[in-house]
C-alpha atoms as a PDB file:
ATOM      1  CA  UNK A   1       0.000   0.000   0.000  1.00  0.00           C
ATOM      2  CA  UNK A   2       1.152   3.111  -1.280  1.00  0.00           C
ATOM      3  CA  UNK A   3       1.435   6.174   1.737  1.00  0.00           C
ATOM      4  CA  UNK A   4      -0.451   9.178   1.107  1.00  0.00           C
ATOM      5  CA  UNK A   5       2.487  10.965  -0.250  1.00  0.00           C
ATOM      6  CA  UNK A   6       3.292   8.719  -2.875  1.00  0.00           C
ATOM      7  CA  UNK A   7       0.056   8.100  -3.870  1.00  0.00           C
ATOM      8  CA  UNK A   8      -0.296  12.324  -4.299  1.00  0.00           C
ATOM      9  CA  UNK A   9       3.071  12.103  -6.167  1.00  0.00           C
ATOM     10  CA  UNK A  10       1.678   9.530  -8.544  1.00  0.00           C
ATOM     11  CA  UNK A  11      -1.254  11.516  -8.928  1.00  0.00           C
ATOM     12  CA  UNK A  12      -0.267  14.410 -10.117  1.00  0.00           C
ATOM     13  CA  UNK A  13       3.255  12.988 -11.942  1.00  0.00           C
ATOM     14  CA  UNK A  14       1.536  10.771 -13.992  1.00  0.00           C
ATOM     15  CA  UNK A  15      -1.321  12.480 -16.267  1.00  0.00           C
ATOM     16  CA  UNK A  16      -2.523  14.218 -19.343  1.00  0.00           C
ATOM     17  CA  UNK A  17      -4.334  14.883 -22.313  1.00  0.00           C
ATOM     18  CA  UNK A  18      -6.245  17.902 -24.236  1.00  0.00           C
ATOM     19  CA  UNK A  19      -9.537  20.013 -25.143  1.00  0.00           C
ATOM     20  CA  UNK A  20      -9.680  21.929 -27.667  1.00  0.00           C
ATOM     21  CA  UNK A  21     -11.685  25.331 -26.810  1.00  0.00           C
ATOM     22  CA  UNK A  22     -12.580  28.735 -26.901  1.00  0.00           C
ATOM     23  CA  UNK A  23     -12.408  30.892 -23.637  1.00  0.00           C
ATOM     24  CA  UNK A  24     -14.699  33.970 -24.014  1.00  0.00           C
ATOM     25  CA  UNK A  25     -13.729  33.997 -27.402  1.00  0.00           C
ATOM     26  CA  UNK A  26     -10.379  33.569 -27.041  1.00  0.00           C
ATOM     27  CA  UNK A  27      -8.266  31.341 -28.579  1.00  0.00           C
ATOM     28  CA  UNK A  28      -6.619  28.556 -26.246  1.00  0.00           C
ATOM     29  CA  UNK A  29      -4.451  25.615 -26.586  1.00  0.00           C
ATOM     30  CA  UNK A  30      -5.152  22.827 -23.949  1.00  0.00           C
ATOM     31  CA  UNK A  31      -2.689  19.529 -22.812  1.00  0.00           C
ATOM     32  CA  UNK A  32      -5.247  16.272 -21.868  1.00  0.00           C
ATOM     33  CA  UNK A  33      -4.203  13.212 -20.569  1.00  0.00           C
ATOM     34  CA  UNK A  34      -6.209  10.588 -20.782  1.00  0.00           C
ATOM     35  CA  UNK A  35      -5.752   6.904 -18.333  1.00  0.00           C
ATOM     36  CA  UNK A  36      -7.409   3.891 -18.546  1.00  0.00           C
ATOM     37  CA  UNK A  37      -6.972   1.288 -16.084  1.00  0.00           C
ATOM     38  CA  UNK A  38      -9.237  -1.848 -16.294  1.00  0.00           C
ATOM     39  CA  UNK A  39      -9.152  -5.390 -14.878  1.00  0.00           C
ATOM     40  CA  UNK A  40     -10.417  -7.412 -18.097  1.00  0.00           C
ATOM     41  CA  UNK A  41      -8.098 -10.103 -18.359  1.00  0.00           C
ATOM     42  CA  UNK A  42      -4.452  -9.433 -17.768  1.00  0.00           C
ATOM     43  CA  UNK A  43      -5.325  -6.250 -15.991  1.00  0.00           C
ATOM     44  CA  UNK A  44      -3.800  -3.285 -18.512  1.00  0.00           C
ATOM     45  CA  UNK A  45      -3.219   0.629 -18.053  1.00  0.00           C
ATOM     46  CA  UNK A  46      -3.214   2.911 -20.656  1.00  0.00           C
ATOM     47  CA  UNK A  47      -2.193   6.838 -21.313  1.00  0.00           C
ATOM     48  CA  UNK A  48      -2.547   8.715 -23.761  1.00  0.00           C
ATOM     49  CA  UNK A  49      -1.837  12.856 -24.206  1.00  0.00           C
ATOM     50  CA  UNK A  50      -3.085  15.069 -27.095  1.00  0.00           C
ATOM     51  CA  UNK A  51      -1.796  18.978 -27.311  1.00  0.00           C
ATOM     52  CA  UNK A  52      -4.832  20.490 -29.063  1.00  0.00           C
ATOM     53  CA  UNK A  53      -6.358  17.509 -29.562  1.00  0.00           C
ATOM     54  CA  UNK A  54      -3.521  15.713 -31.538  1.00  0.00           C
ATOM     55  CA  UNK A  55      -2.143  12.522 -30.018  1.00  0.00           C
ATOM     56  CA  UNK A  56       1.381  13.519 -28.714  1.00  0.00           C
ATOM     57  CA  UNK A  57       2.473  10.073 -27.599  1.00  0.00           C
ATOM     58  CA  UNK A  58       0.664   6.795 -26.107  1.00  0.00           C
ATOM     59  CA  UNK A  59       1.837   4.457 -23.256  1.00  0.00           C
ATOM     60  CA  UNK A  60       0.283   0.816 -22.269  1.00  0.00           C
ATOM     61  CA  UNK A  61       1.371  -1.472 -19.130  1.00  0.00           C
ATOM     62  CA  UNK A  62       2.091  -4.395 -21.935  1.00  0.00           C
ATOM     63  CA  UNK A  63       5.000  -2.694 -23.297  1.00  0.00           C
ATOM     64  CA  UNK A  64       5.839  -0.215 -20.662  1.00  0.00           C
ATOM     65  CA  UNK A  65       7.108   2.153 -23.015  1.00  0.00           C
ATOM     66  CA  UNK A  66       5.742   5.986 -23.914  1.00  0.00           C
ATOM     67  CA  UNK A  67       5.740   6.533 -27.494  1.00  0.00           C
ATOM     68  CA  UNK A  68       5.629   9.354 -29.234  1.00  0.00           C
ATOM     69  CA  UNK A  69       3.779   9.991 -32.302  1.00  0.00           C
ATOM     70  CA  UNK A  70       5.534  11.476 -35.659  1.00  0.00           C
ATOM     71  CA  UNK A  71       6.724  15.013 -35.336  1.00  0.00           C
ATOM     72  CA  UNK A  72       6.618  14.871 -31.443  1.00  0.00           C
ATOM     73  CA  UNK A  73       9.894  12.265 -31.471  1.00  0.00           C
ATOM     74  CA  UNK A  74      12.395  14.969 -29.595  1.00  0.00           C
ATOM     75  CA  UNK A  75       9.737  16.907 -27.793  1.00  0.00           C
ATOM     76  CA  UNK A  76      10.087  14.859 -24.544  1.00  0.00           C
ATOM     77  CA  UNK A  77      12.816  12.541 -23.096  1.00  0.00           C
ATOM     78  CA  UNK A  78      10.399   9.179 -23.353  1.00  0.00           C
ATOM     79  CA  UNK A  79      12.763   6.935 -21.086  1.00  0.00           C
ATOM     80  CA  UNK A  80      11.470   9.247 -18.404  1.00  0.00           C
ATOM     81  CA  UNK A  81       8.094   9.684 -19.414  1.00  0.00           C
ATOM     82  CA  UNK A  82       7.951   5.709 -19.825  1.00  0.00           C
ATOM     83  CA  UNK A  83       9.196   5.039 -15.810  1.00  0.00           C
ATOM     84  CA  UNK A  84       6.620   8.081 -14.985  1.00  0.00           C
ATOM     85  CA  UNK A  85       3.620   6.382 -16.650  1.00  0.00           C
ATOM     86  CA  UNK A  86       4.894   2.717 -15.048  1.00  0.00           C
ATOM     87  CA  UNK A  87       4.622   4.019 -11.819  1.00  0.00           C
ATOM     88  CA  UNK A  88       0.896   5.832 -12.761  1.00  0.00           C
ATOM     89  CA  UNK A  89      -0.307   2.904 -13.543  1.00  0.00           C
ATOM     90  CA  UNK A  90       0.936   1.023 -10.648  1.00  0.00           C
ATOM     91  CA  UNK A  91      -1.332   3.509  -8.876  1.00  0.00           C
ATOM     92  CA  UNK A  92      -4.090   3.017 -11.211  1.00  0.00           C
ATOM     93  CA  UNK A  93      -4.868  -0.261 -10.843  1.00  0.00           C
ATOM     94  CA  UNK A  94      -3.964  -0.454  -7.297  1.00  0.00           C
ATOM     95  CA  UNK A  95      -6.996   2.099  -6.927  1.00  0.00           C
ATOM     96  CA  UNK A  96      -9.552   0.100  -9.420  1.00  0.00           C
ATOM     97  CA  UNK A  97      -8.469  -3.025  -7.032  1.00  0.00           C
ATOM     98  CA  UNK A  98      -9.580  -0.672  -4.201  1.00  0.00           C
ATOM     99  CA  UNK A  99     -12.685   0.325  -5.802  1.00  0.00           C
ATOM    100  CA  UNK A 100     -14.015  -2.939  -6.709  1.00  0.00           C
ATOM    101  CA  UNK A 101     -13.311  -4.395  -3.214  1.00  0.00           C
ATOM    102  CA  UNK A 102     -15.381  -1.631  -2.209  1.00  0.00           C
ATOM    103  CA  UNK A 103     -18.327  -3.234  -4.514  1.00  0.00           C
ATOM    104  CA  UNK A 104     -16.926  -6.682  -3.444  1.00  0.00           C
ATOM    105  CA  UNK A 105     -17.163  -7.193  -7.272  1.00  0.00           C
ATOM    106  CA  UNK A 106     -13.683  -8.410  -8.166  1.00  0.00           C
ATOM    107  CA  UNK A 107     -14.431 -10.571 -11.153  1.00  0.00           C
ATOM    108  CA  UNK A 108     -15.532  -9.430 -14.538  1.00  0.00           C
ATOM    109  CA  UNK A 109     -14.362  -6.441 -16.398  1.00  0.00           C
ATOM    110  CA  UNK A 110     -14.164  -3.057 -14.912  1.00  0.00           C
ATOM    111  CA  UNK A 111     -12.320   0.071 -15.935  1.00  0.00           C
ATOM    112  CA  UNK A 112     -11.094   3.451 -14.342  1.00  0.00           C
ATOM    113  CA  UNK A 113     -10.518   6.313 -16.218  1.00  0.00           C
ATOM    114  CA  UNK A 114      -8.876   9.482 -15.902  1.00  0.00           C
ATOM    115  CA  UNK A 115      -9.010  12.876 -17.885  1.00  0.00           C
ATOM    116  CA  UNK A 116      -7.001  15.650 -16.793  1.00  0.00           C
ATOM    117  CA  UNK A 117      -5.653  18.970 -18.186  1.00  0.00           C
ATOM    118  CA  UNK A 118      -5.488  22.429 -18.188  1.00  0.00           C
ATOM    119  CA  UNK A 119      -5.792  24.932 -20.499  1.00  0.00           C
ATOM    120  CA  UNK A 120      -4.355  28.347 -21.769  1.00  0.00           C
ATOM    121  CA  UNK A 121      -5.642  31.053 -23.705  1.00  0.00           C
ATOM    122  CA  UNK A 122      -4.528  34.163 -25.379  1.00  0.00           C
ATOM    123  CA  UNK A 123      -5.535  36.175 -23.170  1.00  0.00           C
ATOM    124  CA  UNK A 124      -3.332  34.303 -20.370  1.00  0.00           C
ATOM    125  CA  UNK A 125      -6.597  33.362 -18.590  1.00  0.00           C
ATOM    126  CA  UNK A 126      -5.754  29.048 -17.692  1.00  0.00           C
ATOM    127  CA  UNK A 127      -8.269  26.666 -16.715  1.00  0.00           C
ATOM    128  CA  UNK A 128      -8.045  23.106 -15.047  1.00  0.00           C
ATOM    129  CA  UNK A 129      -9.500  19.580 -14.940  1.00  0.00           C
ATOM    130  CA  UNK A 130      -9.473  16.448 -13.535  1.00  0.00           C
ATOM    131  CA  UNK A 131     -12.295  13.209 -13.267  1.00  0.00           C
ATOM    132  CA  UNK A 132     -12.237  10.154 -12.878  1.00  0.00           C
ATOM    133  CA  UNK A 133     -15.066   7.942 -14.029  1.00  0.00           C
ATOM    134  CA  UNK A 134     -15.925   4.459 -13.155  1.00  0.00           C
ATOM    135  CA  UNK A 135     -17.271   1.539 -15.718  1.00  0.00           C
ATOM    136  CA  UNK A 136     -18.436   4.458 -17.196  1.00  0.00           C
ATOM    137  CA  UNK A 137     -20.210   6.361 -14.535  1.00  0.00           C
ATOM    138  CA  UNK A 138     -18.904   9.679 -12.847  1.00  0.00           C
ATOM    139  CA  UNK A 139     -16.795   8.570 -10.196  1.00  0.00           C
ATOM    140  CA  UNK A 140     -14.683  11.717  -8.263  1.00  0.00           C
ATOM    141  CA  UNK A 141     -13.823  14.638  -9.882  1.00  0.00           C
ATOM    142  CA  UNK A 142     -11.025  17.561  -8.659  1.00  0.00           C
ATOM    143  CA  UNK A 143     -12.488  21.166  -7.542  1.00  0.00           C
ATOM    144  CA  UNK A 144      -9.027  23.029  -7.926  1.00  0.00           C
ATOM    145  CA  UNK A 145     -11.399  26.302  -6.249  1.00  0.00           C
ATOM    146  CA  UNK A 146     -11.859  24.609  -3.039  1.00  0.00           C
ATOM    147  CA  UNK A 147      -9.733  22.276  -3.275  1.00  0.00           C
ATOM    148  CA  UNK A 148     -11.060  19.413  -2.492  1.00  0.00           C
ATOM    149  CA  UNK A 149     -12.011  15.749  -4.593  1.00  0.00           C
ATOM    150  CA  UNK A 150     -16.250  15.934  -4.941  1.00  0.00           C
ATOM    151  CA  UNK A 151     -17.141  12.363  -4.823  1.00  0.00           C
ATOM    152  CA  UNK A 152     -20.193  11.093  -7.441  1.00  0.00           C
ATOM    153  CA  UNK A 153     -20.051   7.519  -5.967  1.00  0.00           C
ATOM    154  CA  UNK A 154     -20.297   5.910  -2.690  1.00  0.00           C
ATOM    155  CA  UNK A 155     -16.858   4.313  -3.276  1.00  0.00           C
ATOM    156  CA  UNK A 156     -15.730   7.650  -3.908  1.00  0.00           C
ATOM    157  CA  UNK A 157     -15.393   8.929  -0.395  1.00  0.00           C
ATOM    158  CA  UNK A 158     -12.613   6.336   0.633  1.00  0.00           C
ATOM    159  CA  UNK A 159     -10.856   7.352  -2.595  1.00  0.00           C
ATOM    160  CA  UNK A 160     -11.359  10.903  -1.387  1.00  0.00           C
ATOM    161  CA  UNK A 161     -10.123  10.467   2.194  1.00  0.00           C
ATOM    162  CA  UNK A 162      -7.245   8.639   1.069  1.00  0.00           C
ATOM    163  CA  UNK A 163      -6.195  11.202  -1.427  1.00  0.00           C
ATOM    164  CA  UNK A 164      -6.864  14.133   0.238  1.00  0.00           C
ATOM    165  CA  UNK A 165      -4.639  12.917   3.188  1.00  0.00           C
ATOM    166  CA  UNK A 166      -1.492  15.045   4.206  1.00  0.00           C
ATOM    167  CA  UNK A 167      -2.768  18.223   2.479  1.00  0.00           C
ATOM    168  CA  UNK A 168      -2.424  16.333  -1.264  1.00  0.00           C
ATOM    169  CA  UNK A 169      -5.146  18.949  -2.514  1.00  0.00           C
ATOM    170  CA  UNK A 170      -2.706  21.714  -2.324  1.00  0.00           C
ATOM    171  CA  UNK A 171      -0.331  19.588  -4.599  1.00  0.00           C
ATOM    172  CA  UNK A 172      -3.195  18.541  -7.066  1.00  0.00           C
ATOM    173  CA  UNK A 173      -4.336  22.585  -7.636  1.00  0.00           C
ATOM    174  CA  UNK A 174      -0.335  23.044  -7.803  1.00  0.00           C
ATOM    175  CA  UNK A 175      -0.443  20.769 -10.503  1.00  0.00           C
ATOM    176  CA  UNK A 176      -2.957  22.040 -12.361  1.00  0.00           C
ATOM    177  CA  UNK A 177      -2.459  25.457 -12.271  1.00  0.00           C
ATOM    178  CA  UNK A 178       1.423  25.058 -12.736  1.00  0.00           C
ATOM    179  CA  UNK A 179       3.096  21.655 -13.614  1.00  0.00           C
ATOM    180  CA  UNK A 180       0.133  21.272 -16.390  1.00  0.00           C
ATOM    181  CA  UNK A 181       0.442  24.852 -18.061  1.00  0.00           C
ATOM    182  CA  UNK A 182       4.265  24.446 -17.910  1.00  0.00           C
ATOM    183  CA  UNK A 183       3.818  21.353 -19.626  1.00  0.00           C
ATOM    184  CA  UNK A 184       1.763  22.469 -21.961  1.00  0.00           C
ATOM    185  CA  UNK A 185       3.914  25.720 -23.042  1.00  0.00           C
ATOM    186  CA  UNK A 186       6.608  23.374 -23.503  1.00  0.00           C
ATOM    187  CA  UNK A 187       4.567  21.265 -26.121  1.00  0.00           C
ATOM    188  CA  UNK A 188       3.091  24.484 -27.658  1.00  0.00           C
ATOM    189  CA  UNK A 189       6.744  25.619 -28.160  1.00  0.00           C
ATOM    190  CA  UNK A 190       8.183  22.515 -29.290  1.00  0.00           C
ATOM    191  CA  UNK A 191       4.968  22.607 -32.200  1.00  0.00           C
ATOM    192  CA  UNK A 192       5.890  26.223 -32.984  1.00  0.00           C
ATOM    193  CA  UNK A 193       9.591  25.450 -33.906  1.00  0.00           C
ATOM    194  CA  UNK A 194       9.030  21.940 -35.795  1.00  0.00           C
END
């Protein structure tokens, strides 16, 4: 079992994937990650992150390695990003485990997944996200304005407690309002000059 800390870490380490929008009429370029953990079979993680909706680079737990999609081959060091998403979905599937003990339900197929981002616009206003749904159903999702994780399932409130532990809400807004819109300046930068 993973302590609070670590768990946080993996949290907010591990993510991404984008929306493409319009802020007030602004233009703005967003950086989504999208996880997939599910227990069908050989249980399997998945990540995936788009800059503006394009696919930067895909990961899966089978061959543990990130890999980037044409044109985005130098924009990241993918050795790194490949131990970063191991380790994410380590935590992933330890959590569906959790989850589906909670619904003593642990046969059959079930799947958690993650979206997460942040976006910025012209106009330097940045927005962030983060939910997690559950065999398709709303499951927790991240209020960066209080901050605290709103739970939309009964199963939801030992996720929160667990994650919310040792003041890890501070480090998931820090995330989003930082680590993501650095991240995603350094993709929009790295499209700009190839």
């Amino acid at each position: 079992m993973m302590g609070p800390l670590v768990t946080v870490f993996f949290l907010l380490l591990f993510s991404g994937t984008t929306v493409l929008g319009q802020k007030q009429g602004k233009q703005c370029d967003s950086l989504v990650y999208k996880d997939k953990a599910q227990s069908k079979g050989t249980p399997f993680f998945t990540n995936k992150a788009y800059f503006n909706g394009k696919l930067i680079y895909k990961y899966d737990s089978t061959s543990q390695e990130a890999v980037p999609e044409p044109g985005w081959e130098n924009a990241n060091d993918w050795n790194n990003e490949s131990k970063s998403q191991k380790g994410r979905g380590d935590f992933a599937m330890e959590n569906l485990q959790e989850i589906m003990g909670y619904y003593t339900d642990v046969t059959g197929s079930h799947a958690l997944d993650a979206t997460y981002g942040c976006q910025l616009c012209q106009n330097g206003n940045t927005n962030g996200f983060w939910r997690y749904n559950y065999d398709d159903g709303p499951f927790i999702e991240f209020d960066k304005e209080i901050p605290a994780w709103i739970p939309k399932q009964p199963a939801a409130y030992m996720i929160k407690d667990k994650w919310e532990a040792d003041s890890a809400v501070y480090r998931a807004k820090e995330y989003l309002e930082e680590t993501c819109i650095e991240n995603l300046r350094h993709y929009r930068d790295y499209r700009k000059a190839n």
